[in-house]
N, C-alpha and C. Protein backbone atom coordinates (compact mmCIF):
# COMPACT_ATOMS: atom_id res chain seq x y z
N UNK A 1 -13.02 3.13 -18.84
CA UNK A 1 -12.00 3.10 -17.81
C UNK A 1 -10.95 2.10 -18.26
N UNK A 2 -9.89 2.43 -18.60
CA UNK A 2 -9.41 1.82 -18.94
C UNK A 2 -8.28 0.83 -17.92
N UNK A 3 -8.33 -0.53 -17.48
CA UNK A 3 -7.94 -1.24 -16.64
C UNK A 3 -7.03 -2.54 -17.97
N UNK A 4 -6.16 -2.49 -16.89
CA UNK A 4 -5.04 -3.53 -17.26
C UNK A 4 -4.66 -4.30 -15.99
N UNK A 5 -4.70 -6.08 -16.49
CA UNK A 5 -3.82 -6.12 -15.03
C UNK A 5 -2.07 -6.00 -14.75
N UNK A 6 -1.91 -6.09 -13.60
CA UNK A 6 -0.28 -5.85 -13.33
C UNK A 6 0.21 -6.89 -13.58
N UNK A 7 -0.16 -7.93 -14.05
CA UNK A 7 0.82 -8.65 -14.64
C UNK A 7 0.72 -9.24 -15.97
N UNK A 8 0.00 -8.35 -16.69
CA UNK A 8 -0.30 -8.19 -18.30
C UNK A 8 0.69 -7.07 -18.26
N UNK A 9 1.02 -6.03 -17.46
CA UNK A 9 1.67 -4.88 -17.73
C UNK A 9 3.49 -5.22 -17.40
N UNK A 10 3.18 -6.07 -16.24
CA UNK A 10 5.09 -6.37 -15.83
C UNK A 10 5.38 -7.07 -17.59
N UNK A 11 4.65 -8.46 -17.51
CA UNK A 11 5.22 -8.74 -18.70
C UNK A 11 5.56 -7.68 -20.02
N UNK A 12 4.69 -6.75 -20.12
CA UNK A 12 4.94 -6.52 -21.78
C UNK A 12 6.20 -5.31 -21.27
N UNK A 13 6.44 -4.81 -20.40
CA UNK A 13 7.82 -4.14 -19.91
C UNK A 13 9.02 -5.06 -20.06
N UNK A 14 8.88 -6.52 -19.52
CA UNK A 14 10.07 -7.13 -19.48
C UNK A 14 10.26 -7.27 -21.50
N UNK A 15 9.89 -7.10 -22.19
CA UNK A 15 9.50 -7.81 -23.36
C UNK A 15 9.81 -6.54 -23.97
N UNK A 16 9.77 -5.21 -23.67
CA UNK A 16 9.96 -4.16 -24.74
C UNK A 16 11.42 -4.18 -25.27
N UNK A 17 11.24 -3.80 -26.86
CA UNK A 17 12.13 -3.86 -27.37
C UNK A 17 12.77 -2.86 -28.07
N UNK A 18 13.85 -1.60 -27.71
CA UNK A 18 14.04 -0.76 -27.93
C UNK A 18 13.92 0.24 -27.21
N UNK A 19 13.91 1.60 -27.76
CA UNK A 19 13.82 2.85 -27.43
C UNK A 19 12.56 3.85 -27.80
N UNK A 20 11.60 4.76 -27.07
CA UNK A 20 10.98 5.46 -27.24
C UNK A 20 10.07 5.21 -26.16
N UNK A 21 8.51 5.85 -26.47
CA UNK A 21 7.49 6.04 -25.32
C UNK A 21 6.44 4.41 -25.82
N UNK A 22 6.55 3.54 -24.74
CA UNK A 22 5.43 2.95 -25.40
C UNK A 22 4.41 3.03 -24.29
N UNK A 23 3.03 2.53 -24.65
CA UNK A 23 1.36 3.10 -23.69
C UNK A 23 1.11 1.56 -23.89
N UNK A 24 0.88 1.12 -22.08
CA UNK A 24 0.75 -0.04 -21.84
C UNK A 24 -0.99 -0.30 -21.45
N UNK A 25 -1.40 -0.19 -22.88
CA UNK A 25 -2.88 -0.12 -21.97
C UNK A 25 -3.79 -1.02 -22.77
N UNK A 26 -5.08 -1.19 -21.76
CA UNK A 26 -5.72 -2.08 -22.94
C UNK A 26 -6.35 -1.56 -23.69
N UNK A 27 -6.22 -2.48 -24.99
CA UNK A 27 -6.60 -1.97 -26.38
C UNK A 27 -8.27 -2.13 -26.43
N UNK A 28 -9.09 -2.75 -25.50
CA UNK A 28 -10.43 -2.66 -25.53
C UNK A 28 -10.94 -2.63 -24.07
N UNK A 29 -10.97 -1.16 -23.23
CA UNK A 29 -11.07 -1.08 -22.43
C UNK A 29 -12.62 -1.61 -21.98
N UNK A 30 -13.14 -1.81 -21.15
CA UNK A 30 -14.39 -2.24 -20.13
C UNK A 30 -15.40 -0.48 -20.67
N UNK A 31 -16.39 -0.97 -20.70
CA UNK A 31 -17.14 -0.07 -20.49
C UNK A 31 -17.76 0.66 -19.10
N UNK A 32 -18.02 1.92 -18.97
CA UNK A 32 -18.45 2.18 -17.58
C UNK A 32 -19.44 0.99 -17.06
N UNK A 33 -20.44 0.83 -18.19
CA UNK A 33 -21.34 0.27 -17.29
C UNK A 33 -21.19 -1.15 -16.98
N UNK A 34 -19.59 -1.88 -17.46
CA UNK A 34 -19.39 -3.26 -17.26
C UNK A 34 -18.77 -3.26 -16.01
N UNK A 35 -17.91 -1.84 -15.65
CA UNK A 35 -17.32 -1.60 -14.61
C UNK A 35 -18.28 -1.56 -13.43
N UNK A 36 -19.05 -0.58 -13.32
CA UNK A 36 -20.30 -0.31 -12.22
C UNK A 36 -21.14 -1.84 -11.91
N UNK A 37 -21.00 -2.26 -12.97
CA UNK A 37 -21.92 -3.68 -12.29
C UNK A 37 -20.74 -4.79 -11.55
N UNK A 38 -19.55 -4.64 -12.00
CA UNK A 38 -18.56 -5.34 -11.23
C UNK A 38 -18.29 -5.10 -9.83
N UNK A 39 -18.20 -3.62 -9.81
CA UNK A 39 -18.01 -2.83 -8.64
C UNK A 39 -19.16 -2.93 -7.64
N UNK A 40 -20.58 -2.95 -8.20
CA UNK A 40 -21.78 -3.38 -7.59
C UNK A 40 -21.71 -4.55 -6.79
N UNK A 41 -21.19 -5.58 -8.07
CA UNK A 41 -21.03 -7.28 -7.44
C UNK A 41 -20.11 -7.48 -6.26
N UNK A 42 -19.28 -6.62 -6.22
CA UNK A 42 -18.06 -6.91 -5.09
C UNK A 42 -18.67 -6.13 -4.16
N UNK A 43 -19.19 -5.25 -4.17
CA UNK A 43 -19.98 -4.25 -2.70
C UNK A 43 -21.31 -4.64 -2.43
N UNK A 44 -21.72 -5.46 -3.38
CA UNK A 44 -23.25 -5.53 -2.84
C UNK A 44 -24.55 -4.74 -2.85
N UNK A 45 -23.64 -4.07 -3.88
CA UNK A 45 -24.79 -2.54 -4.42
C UNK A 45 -25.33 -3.33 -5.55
N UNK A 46 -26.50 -2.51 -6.27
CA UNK A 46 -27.39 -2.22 -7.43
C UNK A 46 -26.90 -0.77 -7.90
N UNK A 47 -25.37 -1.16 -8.77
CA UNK A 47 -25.21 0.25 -9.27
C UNK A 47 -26.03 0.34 -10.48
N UNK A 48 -26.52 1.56 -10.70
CA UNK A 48 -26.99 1.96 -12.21
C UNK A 48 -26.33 2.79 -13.15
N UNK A 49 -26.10 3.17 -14.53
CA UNK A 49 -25.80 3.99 -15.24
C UNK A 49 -26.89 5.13 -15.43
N UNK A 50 -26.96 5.96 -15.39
CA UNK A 50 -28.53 6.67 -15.77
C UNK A 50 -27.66 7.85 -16.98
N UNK A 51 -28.97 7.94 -18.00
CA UNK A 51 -28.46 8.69 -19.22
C UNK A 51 -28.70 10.27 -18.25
N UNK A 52 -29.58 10.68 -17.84
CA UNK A 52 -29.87 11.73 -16.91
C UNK A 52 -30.33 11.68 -15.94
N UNK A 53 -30.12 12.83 -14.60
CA UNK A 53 -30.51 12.73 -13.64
C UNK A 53 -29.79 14.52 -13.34
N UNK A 54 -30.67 14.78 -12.02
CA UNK A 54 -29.91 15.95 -11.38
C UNK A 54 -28.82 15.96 -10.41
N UNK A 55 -28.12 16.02 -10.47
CA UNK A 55 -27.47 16.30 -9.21
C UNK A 55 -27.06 16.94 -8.24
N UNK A 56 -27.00 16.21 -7.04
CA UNK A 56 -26.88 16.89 -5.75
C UNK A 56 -25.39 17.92 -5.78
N UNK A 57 -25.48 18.74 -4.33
CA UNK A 57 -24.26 19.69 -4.43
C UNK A 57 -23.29 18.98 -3.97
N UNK A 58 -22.92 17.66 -3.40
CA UNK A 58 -21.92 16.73 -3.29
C UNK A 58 -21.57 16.77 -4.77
N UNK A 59 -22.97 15.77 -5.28
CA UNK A 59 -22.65 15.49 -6.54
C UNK A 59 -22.09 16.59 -8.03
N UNK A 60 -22.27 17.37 -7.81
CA UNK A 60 -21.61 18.60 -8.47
C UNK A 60 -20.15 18.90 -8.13
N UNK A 61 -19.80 19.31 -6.67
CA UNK A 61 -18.24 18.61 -6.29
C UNK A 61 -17.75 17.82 -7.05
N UNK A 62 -18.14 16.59 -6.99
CA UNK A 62 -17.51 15.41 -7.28
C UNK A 62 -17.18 15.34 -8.75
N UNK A 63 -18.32 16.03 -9.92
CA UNK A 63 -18.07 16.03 -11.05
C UNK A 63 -17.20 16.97 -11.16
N UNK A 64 -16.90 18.06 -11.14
CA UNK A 64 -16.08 19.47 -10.84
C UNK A 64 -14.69 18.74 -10.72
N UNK A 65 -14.38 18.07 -9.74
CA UNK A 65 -12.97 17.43 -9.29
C UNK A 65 -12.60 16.30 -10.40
N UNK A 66 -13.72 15.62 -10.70
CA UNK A 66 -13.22 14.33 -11.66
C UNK A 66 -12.99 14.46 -13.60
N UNK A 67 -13.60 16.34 -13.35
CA UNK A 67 -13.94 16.35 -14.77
C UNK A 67 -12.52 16.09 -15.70
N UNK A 68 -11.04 16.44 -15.58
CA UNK A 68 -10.03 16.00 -16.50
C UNK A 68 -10.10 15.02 -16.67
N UNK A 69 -10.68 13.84 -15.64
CA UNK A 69 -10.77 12.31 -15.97
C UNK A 69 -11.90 11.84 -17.23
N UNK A 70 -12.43 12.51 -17.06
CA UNK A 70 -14.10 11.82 -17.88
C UNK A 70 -13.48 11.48 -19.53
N UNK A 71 -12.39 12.11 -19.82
CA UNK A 71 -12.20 11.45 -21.32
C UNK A 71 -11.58 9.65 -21.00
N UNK A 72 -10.87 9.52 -19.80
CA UNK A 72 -10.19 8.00 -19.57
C UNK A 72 -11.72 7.37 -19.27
N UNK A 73 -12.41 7.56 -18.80
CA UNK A 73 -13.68 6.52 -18.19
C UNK A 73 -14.56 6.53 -19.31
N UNK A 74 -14.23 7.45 -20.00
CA UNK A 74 -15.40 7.60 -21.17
C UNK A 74 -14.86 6.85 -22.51
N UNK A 75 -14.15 6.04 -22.44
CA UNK A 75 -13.08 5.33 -23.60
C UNK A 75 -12.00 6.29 -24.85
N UNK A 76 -12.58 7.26 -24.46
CA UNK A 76 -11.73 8.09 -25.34
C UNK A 76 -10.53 9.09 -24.59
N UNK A 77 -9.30 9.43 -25.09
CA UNK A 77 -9.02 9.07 -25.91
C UNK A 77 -8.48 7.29 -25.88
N UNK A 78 -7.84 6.80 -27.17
CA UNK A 78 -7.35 5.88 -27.58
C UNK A 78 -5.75 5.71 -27.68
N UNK A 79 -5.00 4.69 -26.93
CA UNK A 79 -3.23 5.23 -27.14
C UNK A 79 -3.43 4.11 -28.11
N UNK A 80 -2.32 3.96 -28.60
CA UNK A 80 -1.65 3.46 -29.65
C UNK A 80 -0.60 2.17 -29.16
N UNK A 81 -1.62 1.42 -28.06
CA UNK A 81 -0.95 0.37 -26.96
C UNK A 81 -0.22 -0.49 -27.71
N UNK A 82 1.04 -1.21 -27.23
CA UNK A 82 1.56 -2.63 -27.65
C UNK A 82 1.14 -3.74 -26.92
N UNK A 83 -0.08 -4.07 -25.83
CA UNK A 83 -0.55 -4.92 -25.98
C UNK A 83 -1.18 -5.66 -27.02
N UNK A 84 -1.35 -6.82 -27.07
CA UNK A 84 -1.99 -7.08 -28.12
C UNK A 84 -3.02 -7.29 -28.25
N UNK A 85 -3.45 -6.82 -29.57
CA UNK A 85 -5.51 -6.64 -29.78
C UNK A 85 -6.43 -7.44 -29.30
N UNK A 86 -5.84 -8.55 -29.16
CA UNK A 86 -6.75 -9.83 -28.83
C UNK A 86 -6.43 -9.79 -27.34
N UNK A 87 -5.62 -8.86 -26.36
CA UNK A 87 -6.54 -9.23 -25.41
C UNK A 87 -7.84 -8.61 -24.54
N UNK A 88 -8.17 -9.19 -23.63
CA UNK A 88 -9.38 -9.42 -23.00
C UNK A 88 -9.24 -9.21 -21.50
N UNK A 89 -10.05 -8.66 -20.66
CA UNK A 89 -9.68 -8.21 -19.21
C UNK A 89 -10.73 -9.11 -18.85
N UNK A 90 -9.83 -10.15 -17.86
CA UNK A 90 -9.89 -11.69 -17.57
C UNK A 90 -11.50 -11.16 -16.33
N UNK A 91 -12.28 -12.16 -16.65
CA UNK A 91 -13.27 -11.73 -15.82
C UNK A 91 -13.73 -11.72 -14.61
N UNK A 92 -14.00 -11.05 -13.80
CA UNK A 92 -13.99 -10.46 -12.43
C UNK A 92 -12.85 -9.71 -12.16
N UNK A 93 -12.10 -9.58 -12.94
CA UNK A 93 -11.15 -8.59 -12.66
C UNK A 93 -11.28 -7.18 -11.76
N UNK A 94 -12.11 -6.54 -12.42
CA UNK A 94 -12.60 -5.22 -11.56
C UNK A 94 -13.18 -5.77 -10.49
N UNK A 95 -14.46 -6.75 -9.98
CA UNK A 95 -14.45 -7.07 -8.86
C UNK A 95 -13.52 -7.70 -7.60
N UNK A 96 -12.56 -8.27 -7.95
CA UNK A 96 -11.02 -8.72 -7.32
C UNK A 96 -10.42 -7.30 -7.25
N UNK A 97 -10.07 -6.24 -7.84
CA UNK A 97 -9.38 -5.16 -7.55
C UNK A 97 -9.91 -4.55 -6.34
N UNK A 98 -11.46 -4.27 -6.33
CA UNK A 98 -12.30 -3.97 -5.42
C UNK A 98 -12.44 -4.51 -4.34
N UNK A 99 -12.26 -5.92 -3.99
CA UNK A 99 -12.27 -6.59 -2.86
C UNK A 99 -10.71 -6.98 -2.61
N UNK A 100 -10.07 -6.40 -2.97
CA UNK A 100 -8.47 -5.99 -2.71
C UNK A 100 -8.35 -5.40 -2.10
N UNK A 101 -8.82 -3.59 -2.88
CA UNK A 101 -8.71 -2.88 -1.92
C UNK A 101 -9.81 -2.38 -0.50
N UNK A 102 -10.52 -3.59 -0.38
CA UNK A 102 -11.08 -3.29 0.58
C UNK A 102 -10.76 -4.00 1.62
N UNK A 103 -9.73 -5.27 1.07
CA UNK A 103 -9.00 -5.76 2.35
C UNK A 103 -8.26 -4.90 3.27
């Protein structure tokens, strides 16, 4: 999943230099399962990753609707970001987004 914060992203806009398409994203996105345990920590769940399982007919919905997404959550593909390599998504980040929007 790839997460950036908004003000890793205002800056590198004020800072572009030139003309063309640039991809403001981070260059080493979070893994699902760093995400789910963040998201856990801010809700108070025990999320898990599971390699398999069946799923319910909600849960079939839900994959059905999300499936164009699964290449962004799944780290692939890769843009060709002008952030720079060295950075790092400051920690608790995903849990602060989460208890954001649950204000």
């Amino acid at each position: 999943l790839n997460v950036i914060p908004v003000g890793v992203v205002a800056y590198e806009i004020a800072h572009l230099d030139g003309e063309g398409t640039f991809y403001i994203t981070n260059p080493k996105p979070p893994l699902l399962r760093d995400v789910a345990s963040e998201i856990g920590d801010a809700l108070g769940l025990n999320i898990q990753i599971l390699k398999e399982f069946r799923s319910s007919p909600p849960e079939k919905l839900l994959e059905k609707l999300i499936k164009p997404f699964l290449a962004y959550m799944q780290g692939e593909p890769r843009f060709p970001t002008i952030v720079p390599k060295n950075f790092k998504l400051p920690q608790g980040h995903i849990k602060d987004m989460v208890a954001a929007f649950l204000d």
